[in-house]
C-alpha atoms as a PDB file:
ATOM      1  CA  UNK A   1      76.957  64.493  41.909  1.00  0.00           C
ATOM      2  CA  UNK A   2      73.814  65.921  40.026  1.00  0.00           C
ATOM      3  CA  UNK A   3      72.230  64.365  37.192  1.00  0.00           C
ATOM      4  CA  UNK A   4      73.341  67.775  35.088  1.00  0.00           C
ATOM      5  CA  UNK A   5      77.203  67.505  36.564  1.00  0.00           C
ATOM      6  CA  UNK A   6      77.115  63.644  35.448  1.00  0.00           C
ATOM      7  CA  UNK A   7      76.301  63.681  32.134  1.00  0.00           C
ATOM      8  CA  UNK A   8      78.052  66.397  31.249  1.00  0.00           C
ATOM      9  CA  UNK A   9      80.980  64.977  32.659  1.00  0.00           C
ATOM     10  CA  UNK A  10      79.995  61.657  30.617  1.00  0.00           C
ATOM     11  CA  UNK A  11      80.121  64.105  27.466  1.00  0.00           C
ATOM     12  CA  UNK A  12      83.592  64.994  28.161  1.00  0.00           C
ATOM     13  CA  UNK A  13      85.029  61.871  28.539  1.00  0.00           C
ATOM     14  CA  UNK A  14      83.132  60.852  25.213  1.00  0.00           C
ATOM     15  CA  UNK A  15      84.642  64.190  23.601  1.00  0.00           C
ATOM     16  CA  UNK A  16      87.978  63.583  24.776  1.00  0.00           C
ATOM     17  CA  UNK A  17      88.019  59.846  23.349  1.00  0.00           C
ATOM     18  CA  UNK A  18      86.601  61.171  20.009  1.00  0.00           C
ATOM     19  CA  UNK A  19      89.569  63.646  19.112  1.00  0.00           C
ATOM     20  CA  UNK A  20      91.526  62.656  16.175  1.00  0.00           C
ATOM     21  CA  UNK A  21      89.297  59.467  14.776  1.00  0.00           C
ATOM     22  CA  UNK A  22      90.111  59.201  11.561  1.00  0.00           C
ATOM     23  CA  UNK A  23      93.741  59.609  12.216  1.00  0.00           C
ATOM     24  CA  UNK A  24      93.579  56.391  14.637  1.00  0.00           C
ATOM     25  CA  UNK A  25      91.141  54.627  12.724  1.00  0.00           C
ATOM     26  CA  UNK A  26      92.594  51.223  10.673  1.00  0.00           C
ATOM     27  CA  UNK A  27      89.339  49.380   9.686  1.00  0.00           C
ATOM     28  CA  UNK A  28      91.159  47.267   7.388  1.00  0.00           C
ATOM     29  CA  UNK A  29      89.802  46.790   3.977  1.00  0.00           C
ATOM     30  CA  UNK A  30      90.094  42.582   4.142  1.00  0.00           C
ATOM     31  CA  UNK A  31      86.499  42.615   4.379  1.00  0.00           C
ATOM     32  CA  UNK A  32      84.831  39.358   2.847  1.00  0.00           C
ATOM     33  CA  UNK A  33      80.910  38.565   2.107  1.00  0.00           C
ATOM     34  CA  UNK A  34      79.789  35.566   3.985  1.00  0.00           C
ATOM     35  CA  UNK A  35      76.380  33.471   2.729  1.00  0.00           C
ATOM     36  CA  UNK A  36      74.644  30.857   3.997  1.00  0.00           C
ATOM     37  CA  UNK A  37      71.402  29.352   2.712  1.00  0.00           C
ATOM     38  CA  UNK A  38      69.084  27.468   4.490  1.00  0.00           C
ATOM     39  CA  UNK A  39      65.789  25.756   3.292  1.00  0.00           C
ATOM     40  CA  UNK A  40      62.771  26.631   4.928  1.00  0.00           C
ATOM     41  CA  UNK A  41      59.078  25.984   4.072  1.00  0.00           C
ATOM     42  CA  UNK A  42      59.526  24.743   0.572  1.00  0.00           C
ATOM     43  CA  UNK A  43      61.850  27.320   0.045  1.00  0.00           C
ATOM     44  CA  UNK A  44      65.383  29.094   1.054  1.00  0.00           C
ATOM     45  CA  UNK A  45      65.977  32.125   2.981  1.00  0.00           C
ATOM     46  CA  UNK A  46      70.000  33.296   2.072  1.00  0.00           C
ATOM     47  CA  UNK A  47      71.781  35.315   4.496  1.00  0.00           C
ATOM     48  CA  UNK A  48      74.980  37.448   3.380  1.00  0.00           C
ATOM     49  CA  UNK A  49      77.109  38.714   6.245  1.00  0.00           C
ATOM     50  CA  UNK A  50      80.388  40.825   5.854  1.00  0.00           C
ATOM     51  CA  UNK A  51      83.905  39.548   7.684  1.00  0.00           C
ATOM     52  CA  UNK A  52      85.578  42.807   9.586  1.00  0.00           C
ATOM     53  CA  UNK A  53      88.465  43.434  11.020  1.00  0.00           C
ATOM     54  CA  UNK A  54      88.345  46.804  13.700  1.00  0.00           C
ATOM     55  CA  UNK A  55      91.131  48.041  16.167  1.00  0.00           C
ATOM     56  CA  UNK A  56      90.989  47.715  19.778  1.00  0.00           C
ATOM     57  CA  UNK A  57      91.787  51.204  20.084  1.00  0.00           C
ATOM     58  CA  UNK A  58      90.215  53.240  17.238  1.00  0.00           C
ATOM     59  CA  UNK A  59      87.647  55.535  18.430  1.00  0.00           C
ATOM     60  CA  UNK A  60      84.881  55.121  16.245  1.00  0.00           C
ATOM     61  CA  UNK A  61      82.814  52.086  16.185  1.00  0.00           C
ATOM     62  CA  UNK A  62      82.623  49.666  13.438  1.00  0.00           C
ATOM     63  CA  UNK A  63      78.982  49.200  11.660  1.00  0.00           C
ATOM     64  CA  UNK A  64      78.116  45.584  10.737  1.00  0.00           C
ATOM     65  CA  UNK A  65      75.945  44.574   8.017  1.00  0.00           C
ATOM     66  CA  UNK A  66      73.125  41.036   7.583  1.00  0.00           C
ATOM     67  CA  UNK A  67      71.468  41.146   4.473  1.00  0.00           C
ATOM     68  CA  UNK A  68      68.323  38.702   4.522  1.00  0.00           C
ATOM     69  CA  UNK A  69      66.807  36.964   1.103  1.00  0.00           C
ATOM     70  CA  UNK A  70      64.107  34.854   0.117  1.00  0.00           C
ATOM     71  CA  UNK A  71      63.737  32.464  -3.145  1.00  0.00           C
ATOM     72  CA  UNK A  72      60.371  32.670  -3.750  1.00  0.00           C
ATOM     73  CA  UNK A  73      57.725  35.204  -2.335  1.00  0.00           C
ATOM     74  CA  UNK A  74      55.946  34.169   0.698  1.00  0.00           C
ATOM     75  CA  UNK A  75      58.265  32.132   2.070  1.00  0.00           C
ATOM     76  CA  UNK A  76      59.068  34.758   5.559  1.00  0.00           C
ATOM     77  CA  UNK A  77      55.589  35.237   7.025  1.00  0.00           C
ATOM     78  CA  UNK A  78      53.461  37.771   8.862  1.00  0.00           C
ATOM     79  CA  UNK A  79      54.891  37.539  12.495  1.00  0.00           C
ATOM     80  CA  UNK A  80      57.947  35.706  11.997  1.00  0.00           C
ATOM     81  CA  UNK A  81      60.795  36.633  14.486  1.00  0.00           C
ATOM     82  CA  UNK A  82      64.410  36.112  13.515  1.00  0.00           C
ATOM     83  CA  UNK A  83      67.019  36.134  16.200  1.00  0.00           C
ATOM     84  CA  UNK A  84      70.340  36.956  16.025  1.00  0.00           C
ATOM     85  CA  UNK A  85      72.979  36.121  18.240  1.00  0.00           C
ATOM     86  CA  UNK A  86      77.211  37.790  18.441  1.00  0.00           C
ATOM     87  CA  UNK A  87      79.408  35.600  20.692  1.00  0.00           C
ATOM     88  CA  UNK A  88      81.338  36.327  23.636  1.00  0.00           C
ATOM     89  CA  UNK A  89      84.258  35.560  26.077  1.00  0.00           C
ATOM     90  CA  UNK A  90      82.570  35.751  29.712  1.00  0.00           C
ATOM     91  CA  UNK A  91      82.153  39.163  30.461  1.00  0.00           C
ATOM     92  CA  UNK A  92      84.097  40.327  27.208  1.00  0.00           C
ATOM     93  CA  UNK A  93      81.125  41.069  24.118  1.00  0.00           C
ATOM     94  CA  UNK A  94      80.292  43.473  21.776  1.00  0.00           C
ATOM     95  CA  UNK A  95      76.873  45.540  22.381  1.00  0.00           C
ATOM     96  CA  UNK A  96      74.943  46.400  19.615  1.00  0.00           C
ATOM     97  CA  UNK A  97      73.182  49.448  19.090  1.00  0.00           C
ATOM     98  CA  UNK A  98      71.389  51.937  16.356  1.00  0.00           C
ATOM     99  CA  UNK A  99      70.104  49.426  14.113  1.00  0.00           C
ATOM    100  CA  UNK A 100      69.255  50.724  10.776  1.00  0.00           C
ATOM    101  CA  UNK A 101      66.894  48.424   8.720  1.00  0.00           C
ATOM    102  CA  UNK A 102      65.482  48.853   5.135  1.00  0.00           C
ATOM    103  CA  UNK A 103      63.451  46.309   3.309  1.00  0.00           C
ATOM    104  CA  UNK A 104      61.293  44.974  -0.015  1.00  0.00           C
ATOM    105  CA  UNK A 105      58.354  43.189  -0.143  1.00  0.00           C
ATOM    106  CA  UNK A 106      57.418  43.223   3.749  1.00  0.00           C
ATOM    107  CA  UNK A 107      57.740  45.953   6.572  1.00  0.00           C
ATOM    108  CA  UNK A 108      60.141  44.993   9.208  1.00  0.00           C
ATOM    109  CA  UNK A 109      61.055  46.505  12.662  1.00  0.00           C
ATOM    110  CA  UNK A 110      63.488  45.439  15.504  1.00  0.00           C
ATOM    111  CA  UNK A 111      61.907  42.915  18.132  1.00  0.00           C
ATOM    112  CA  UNK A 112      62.623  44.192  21.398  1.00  0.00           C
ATOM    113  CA  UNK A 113      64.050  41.797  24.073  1.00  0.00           C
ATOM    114  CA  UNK A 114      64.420  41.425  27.695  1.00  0.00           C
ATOM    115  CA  UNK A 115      67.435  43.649  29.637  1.00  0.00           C
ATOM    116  CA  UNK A 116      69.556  39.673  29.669  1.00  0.00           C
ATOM    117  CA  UNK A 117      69.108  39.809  25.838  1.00  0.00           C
ATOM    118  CA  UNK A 118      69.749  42.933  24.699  1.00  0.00           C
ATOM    119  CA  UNK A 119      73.884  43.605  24.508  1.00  0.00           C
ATOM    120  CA  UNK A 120      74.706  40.782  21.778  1.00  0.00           C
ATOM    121  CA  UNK A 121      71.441  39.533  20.529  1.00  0.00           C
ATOM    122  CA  UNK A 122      69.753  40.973  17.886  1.00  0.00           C
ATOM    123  CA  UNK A 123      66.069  40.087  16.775  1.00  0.00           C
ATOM    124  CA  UNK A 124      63.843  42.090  13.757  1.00  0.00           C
ATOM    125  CA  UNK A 125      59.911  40.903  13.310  1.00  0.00           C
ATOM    126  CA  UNK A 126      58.025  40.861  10.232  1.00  0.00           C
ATOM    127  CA  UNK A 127      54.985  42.152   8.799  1.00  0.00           C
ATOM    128  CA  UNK A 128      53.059  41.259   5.742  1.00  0.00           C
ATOM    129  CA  UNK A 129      50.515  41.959   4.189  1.00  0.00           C
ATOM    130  CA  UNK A 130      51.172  40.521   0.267  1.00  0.00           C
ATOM    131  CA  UNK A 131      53.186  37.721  -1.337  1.00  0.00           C
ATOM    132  CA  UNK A 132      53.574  39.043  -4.741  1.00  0.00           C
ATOM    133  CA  UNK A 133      57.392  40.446  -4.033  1.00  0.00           C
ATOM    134  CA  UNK A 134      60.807  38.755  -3.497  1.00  0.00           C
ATOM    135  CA  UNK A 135      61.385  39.793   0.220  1.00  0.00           C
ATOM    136  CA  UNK A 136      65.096  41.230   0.639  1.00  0.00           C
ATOM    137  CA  UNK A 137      66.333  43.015   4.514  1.00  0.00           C
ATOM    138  CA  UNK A 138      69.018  44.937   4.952  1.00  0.00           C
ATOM    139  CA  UNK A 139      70.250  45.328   8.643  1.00  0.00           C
ATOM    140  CA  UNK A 140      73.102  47.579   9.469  1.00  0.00           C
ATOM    141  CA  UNK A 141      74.334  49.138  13.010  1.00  0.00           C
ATOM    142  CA  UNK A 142      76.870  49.612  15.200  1.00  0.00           C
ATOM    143  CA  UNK A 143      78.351  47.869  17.849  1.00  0.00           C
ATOM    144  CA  UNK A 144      80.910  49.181  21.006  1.00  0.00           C
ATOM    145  CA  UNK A 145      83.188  46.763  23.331  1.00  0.00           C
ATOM    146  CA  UNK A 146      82.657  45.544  26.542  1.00  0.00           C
ATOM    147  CA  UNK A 147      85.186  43.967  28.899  1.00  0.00           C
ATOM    148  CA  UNK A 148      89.045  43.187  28.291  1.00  0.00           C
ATOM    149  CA  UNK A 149      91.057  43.480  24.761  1.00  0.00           C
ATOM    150  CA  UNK A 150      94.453  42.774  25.571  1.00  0.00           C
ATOM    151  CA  UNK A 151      94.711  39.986  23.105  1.00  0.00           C
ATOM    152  CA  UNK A 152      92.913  39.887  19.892  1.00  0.00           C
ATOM    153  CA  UNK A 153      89.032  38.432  19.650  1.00  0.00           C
ATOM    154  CA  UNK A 154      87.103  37.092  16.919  1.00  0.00           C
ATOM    155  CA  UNK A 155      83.494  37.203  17.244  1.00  0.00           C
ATOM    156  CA  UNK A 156      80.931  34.627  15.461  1.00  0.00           C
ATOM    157  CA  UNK A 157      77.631  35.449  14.382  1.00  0.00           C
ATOM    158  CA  UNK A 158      74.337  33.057  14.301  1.00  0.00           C
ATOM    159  CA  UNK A 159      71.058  32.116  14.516  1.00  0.00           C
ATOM    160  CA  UNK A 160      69.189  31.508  17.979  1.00  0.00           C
ATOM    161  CA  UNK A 161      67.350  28.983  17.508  1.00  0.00           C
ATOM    162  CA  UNK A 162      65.691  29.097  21.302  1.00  0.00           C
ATOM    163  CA  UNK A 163      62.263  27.297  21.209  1.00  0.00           C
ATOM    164  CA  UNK A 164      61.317  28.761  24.091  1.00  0.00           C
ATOM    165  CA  UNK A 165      61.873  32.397  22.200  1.00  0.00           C
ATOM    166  CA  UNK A 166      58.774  34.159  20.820  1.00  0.00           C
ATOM    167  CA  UNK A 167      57.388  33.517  16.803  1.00  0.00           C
ATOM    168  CA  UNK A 168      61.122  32.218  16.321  1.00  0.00           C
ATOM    169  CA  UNK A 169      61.133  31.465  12.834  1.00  0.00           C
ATOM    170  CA  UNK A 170      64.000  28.698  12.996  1.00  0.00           C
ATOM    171  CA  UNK A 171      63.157  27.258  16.446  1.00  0.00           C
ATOM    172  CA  UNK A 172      64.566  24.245  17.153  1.00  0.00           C
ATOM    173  CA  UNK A 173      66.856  23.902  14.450  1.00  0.00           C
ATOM    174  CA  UNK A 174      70.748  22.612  14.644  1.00  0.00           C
ATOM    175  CA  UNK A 175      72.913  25.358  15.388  1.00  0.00           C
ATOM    176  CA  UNK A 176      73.041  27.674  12.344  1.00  0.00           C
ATOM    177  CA  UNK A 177      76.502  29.656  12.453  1.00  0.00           C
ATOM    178  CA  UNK A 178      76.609  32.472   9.813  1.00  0.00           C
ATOM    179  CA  UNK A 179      79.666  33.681   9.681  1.00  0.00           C
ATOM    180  CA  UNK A 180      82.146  32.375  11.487  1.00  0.00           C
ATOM    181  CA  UNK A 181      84.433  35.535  11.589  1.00  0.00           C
ATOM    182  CA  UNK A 182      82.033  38.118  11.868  1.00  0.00           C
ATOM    183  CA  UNK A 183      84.190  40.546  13.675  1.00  0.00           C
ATOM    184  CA  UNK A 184      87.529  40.092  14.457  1.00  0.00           C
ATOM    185  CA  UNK A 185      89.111  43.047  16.821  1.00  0.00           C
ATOM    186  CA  UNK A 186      92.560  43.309  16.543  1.00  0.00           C
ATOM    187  CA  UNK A 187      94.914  44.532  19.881  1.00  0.00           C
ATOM    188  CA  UNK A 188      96.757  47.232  19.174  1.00  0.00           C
ATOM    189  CA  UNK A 189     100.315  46.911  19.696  1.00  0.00           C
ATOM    190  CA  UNK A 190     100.531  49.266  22.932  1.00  0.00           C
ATOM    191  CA  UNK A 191      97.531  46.882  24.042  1.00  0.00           C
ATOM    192  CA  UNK A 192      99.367  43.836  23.245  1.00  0.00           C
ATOM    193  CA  UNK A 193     102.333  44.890  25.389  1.00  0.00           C
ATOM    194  CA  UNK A 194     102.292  43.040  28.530  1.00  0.00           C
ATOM    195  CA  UNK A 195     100.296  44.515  31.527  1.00  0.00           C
ATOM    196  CA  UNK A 196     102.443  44.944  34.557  1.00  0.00           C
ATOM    197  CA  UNK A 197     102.490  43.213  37.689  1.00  0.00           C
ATOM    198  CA  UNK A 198     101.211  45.244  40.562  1.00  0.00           C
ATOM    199  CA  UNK A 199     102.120  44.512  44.352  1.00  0.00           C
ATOM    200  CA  UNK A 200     100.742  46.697  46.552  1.00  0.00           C
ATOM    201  CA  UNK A 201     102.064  45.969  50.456  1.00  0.00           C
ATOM    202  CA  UNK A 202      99.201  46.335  53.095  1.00  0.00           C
ATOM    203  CA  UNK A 203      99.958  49.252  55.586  1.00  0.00           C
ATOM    204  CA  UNK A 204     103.012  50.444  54.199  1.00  0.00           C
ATOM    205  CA  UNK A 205     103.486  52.914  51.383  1.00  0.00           C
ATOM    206  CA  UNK A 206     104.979  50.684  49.400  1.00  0.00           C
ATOM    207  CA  UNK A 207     104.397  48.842  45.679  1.00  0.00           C
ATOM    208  CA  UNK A 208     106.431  47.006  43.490  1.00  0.00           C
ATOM    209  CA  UNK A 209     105.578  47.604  39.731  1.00  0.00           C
ATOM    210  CA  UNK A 210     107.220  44.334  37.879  1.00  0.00           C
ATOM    211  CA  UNK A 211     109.464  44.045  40.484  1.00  0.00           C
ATOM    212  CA  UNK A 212     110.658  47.464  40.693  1.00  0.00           C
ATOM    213  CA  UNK A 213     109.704  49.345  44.386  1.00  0.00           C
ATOM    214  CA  UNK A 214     108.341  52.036  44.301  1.00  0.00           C
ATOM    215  CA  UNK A 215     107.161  54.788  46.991  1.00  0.00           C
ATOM    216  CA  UNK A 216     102.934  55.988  47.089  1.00  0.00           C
ATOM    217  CA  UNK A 217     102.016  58.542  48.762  1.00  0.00           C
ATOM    218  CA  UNK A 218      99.650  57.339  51.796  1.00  0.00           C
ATOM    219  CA  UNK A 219     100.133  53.489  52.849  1.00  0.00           C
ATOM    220  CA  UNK A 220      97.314  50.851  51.455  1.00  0.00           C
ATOM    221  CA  UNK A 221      95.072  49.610  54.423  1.00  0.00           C
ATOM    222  CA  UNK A 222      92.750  47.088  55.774  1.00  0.00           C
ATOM    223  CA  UNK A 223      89.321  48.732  56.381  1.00  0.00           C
ATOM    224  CA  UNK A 224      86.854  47.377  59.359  1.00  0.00           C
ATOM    225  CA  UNK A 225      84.946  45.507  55.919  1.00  0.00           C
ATOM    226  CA  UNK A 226      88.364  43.738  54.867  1.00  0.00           C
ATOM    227  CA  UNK A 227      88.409  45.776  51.943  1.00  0.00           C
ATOM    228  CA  UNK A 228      92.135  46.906  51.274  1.00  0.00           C
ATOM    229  CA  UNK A 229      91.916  50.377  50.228  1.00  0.00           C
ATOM    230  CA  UNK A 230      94.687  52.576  48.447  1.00  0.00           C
ATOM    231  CA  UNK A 231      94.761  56.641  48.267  1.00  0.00           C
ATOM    232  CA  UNK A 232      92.864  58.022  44.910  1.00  0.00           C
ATOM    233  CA  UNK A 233      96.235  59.887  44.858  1.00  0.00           C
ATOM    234  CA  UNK A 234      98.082  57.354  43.826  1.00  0.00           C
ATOM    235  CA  UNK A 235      95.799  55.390  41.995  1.00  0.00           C
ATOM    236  CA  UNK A 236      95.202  58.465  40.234  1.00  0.00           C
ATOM    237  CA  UNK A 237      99.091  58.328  39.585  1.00  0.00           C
ATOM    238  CA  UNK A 238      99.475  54.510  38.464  1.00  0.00           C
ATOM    239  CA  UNK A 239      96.287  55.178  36.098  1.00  0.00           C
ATOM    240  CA  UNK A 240      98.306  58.078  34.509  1.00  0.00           C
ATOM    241  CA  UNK A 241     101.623  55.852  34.345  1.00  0.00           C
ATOM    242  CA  UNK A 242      99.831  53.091  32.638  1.00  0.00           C
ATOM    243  CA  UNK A 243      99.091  55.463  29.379  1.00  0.00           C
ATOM    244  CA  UNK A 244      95.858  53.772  28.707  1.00  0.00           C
ATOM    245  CA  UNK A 245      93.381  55.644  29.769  1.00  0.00           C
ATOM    246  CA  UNK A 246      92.343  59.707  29.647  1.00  0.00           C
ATOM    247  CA  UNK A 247      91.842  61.595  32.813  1.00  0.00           C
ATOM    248  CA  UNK A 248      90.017  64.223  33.699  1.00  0.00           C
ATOM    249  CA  UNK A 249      89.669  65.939  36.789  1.00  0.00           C
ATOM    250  CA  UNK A 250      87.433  69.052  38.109  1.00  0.00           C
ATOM    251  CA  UNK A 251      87.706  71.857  40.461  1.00  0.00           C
ATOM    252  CA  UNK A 252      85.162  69.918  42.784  1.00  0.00           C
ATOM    253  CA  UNK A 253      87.494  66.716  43.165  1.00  0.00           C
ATOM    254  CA  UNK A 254      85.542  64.585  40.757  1.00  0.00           C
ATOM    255  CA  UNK A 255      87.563  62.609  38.675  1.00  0.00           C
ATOM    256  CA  UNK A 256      86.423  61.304  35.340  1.00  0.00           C
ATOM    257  CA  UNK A 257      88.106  57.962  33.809  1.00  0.00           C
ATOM    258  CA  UNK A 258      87.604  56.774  30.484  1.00  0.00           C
ATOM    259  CA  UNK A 259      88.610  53.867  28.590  1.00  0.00           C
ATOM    260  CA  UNK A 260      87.303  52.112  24.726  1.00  0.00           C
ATOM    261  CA  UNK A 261      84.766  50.427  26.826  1.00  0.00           C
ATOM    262  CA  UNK A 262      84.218  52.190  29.982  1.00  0.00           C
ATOM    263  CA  UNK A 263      83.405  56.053  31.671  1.00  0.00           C
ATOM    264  CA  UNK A 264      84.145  56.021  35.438  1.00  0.00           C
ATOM    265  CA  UNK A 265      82.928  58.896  37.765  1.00  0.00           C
ATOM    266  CA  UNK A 266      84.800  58.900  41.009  1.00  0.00           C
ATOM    267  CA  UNK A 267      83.596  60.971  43.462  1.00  0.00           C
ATOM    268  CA  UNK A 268      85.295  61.272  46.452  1.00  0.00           C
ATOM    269  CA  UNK A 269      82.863  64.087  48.360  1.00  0.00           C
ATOM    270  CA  UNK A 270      80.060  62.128  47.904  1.00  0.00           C
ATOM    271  CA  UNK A 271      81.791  58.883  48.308  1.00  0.00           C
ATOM    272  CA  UNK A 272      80.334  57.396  45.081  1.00  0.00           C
ATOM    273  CA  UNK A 273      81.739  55.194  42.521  1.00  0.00           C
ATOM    274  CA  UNK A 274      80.033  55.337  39.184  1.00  0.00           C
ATOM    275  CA  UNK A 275      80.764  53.211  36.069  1.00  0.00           C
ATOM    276  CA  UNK A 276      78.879  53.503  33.000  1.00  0.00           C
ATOM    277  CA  UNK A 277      75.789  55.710  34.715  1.00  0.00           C
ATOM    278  CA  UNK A 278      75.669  52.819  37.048  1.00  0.00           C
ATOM    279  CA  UNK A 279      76.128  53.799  40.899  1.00  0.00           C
ATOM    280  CA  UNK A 280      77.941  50.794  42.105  1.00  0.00           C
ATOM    281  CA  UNK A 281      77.421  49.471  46.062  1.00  0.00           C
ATOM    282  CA  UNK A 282      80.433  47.793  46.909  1.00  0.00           C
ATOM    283  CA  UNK A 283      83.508  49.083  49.004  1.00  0.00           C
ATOM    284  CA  UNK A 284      84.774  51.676  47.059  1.00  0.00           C
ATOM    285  CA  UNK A 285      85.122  55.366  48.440  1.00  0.00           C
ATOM    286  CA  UNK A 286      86.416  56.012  52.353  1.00  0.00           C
ATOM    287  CA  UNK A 287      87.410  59.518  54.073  1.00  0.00           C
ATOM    288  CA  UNK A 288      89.838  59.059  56.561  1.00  0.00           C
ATOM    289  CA  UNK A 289      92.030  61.510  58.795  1.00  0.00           C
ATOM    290  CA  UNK A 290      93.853  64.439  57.283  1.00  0.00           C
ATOM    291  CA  UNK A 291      90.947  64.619  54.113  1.00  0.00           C
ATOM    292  CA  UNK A 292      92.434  61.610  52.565  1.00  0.00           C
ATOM    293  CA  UNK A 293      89.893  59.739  50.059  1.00  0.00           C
ATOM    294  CA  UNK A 294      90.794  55.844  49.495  1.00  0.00           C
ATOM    295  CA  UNK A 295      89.502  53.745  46.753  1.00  0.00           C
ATOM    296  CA  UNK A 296      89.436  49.919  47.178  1.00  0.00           C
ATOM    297  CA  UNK A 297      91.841  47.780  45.238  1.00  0.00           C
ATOM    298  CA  UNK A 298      88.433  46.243  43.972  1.00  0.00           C
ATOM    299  CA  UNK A 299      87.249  48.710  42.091  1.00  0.00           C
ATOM    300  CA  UNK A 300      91.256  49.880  41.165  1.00  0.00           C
ATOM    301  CA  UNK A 301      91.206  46.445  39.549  1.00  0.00           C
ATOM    302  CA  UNK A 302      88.051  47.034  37.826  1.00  0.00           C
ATOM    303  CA  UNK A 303      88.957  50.410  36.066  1.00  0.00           C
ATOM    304  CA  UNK A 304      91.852  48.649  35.181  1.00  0.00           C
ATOM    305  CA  UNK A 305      90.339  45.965  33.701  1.00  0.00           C
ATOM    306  CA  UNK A 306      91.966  43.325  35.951  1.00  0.00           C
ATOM    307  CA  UNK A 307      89.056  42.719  37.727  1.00  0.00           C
ATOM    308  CA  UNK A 308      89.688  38.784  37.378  1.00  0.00           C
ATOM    309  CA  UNK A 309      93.406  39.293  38.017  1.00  0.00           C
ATOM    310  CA  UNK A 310      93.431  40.591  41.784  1.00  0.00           C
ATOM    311  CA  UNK A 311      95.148  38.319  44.662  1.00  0.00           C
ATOM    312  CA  UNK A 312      95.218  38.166  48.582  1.00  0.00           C
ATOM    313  CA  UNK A 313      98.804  36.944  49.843  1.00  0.00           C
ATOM    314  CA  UNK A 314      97.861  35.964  53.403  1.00  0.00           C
ATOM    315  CA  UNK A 315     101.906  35.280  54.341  1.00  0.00           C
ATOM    316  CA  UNK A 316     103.378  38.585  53.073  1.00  0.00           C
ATOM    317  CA  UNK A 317     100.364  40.670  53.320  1.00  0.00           C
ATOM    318  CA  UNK A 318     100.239  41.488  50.108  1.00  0.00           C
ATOM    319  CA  UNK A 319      97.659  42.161  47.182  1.00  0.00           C
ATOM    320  CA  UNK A 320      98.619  41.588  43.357  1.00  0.00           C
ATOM    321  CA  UNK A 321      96.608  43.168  40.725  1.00  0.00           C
ATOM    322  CA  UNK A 322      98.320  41.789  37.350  1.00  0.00           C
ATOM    323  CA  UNK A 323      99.017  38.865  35.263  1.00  0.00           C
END
């Protein structure tokens, strides 16, 4: 696939995803403002957060707010650093992104950080050149989801307080939680509904979907790797059962997936798996007799979001992909 082809496929999938928002949308108003003070070099820096709650499935991203104070001028320095950190659950985080800042009294501009830093850490630096004026930051961007949102999550926001982190104005304190319920995302009902049970029955055409069989089209295999591999046919098929994800597929056989979190390019001509504008490595994309492309239950599970929910049966030859 060409760079051209692949983003404008990545535009679709964003297009499709961005029909009907505001009809979707249920950013509920039980917002709350959060503040914590601490003391600081003869002084007290007050930090005022607001509490959201945002829908697993709603389209638009939610925009989070940190307002920053001082009690006395002087008190945040030229070169201070403050860091920012948004929990997470393994590979399940928000990313945060397009951070708009305004500010009194000092200039202030976000502190770039290493690639390991960047998805739920935030850090602004400080420059100053006068003391006269009360120092007041307002912080506001947006954030998307990564990973699995089947249940809801409630994300905490604080201070790092690394030592080893650059001009980090509260190094080495005690952890210093800010809000507590930053961001709470709440499963939609369709989400919440359970996720089926998968069996898929090596070399036979056979699956059972919570315990009821049903027939694919080509029969799963072993491949000379020990990857077990299933026909982008039916995958294609179980993806569109499922109801959770839009689908788009071109003249060319490229198939574009798209989830909340996630854009997946498969393409079977060129054999290439991509997720996110990522090109990933693994087993993914075979040709085998008769023009048939097969995916591996690997990456199946990934799209899927079951990535941590996939099992080898060694008696009955079988692979689960499910609760």
């Amino acid at each position: 696939m060409n760079i051209s082809r692949f983003f404008a496929v990545v535009c679709v999938g964003m297009i499709m995803w961005s029909v009907a928002t505001f009809a979707n949308e249920r950013n509920t108003e039980q917002q709350k403002y959060v503040e914590k003070q601490f003391d600081i070099r003869n002084g007290t820096i007050t930090f005022i957060t607001k509490s959201k709650e945002h829908t697993s499935n709603c389209r638009c991203q939610p925009e989070l707010e940190i307002i920053i104070k001082e009690n006395k001028p002087g008190i945040l320095k030229d070169g201070d650093v403050i860091y920012f950190e948004t929990s997470r659950y393994g590979d399940t985080y928000i990313v945060n992104e397009h951070l708009n800042i305004e500010s009194k009294g000092i200039y202030v501009e976000e502190q770039q950080q290493i690639n390991e830093q960047k998805d739920n850490h935030i850090a602004i630096c400080i420059s100053r050149n006068q003391t006269k004026e009360l120092a007041e930051i307002k912080i506001n961007y947006n954030v998307y989801f990564k990973g699995n949102y089947d249940t809801d999550k409630i994300f905490s926001l604080k201070l790092d307080t690394d030592r080893t982190k650059k001009q980090n104005l509260f190094s080495g304190k005690q952890e210093m939680v800010l809000n507590e319920n930053y961001l709470k995302i709440l499963c939609d009902d369709k989400e919440k509904q359970q996720f089926p049970v998968l069996v898929f029955y090596t070399e036979k055409n056979l699956m059972l979907w919570n315990n009821e069989k049903k027939t694919l089209k080509y029969n799963i295999y072993i491949n000379e790797k020990n990857a077990s591999m299933i026909s982008i046919y039916d995958f294609i098929d179980i993806v569109k059962n499922l109801n959770k994800m839009v689908i788009r597929q071109f003249d060319d056989g490229d198939i574009v997936i798209s989830s909340m979190q996630n854009i997946y390019v498969i393409s079977p001509k060129n054999q290439s798996f991509i997720k996110n504008g990522a090109l990933k490595e693994y087993d993914t994309i075979e040709k085998i007799e008769n023009n048939i492309y097969y995916i591996s239950l690997k990456t199946a599970a990934d799209i899927l979001g079951k990535q941590n929910n996939i099992v080898w049966n060694e008696s009955a030859k079988t692979i689960t992909i499910g609760n």
